[in-house]
C-alpha atoms as a PDB file:
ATOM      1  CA  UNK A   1     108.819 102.629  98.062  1.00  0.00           C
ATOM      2  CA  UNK A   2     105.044 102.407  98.145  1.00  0.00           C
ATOM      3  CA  UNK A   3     103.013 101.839  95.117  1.00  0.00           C
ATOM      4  CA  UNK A   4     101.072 105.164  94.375  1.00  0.00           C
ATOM      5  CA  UNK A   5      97.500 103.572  93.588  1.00  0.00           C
ATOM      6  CA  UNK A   6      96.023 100.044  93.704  1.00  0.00           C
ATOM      7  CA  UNK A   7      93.281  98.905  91.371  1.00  0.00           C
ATOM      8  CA  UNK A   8      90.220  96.501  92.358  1.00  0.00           C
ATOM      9  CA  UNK A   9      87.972  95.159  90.084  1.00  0.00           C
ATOM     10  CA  UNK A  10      84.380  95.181  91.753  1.00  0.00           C
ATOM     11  CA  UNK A  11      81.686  93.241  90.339  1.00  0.00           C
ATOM     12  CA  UNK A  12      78.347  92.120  91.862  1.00  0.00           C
ATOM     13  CA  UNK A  13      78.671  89.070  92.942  1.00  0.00           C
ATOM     14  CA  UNK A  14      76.116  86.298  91.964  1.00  0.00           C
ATOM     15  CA  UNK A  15      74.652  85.670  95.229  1.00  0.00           C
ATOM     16  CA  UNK A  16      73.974  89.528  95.812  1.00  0.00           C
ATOM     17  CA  UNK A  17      76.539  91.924  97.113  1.00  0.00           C
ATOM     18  CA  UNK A  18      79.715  93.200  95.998  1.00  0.00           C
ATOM     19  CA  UNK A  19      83.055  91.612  95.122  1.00  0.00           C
ATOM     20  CA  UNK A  20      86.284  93.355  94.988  1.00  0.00           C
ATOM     21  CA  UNK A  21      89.768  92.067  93.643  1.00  0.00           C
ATOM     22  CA  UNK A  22      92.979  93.681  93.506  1.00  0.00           C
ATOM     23  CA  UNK A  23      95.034  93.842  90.284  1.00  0.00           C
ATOM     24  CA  UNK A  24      98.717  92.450  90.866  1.00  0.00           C
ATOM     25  CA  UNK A  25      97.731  91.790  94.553  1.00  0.00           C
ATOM     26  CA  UNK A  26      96.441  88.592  96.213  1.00  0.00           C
ATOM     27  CA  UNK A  27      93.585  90.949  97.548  1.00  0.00           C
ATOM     28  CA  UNK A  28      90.126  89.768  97.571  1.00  0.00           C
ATOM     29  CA  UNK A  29      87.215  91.360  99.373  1.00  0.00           C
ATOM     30  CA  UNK A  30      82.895  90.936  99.540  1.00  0.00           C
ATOM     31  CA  UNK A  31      80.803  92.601 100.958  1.00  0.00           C
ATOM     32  CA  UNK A  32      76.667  93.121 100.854  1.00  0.00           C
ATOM     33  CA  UNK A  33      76.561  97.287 100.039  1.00  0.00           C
ATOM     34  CA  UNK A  34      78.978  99.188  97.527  1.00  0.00           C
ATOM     35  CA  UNK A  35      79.360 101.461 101.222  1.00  0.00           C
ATOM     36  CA  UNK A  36      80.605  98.733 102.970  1.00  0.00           C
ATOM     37  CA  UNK A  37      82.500  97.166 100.584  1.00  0.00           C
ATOM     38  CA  UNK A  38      84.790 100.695 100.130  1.00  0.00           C
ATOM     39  CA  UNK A  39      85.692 100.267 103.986  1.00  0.00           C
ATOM     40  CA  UNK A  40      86.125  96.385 103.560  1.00  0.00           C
ATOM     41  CA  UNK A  41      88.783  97.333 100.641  1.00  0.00           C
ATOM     42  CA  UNK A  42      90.427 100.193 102.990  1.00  0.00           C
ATOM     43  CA  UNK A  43      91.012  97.215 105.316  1.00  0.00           C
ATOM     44  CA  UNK A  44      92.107  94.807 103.132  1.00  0.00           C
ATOM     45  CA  UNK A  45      94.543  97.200 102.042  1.00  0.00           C
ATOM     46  CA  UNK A  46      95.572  98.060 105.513  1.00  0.00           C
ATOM     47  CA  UNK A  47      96.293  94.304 106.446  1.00  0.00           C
ATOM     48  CA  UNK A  48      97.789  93.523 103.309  1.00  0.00           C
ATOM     49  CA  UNK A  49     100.574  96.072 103.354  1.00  0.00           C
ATOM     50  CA  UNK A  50     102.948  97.550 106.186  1.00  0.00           C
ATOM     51  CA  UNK A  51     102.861 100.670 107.231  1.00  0.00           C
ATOM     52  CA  UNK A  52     104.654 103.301 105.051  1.00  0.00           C
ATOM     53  CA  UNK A  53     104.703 100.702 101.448  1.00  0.00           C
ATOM     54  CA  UNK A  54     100.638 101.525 101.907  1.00  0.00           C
ATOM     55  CA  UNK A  55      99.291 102.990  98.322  1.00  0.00           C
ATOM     56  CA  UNK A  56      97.902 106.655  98.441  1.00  0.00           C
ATOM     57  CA  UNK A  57      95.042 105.951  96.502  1.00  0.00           C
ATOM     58  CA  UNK A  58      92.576 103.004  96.118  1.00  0.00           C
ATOM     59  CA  UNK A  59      91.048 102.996  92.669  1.00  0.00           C
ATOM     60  CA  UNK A  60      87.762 101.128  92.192  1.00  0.00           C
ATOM     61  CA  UNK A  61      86.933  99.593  88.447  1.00  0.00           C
ATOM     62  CA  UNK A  62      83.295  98.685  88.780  1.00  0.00           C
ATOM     63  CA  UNK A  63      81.762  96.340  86.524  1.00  0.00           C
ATOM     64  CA  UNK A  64      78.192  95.848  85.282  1.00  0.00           C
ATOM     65  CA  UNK A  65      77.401  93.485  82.915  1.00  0.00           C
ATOM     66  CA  UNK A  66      73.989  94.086  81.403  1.00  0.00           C
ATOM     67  CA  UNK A  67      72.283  91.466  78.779  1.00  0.00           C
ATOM     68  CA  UNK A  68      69.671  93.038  76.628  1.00  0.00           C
ATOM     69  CA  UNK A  69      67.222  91.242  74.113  1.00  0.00           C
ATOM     70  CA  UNK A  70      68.255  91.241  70.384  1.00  0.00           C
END
């Protein structure tokens, strides 16, 4: 029975771009626009898990860190 939802973490990644990493998965996934990095995750799901066992929903956690002056 498939999982109902999978969870990526998406960050920016340090040398510009998006990253993307699946929670409980061995999933990982870059790309250079938050638009292309959703179809780079459909993918990556796609490839990563036969037909059928596929999860219904792909939830995105996007993270911004932010440093501000004291």
């Amino acid at each position: 029975m498939a999982d109902k939802e999978i969870i990526f973490l998406v960050e920016e990644s340090p040398e510009g771009g998006f990253e993307a990493r699946a929670l409980g998965h061995a999933i990982f996934t870059e790309a250079d626009s938050f638009e292309e990095l959703k179809e780079r995750v459909r993918d990556a799901v796609r490839c990563h898990f036969d037909e059928g066992k596929r999860p219904a929903v792909i939830r995105l956690h996007r993270v911004q860190e932010e440093v501000i002056a004291v």
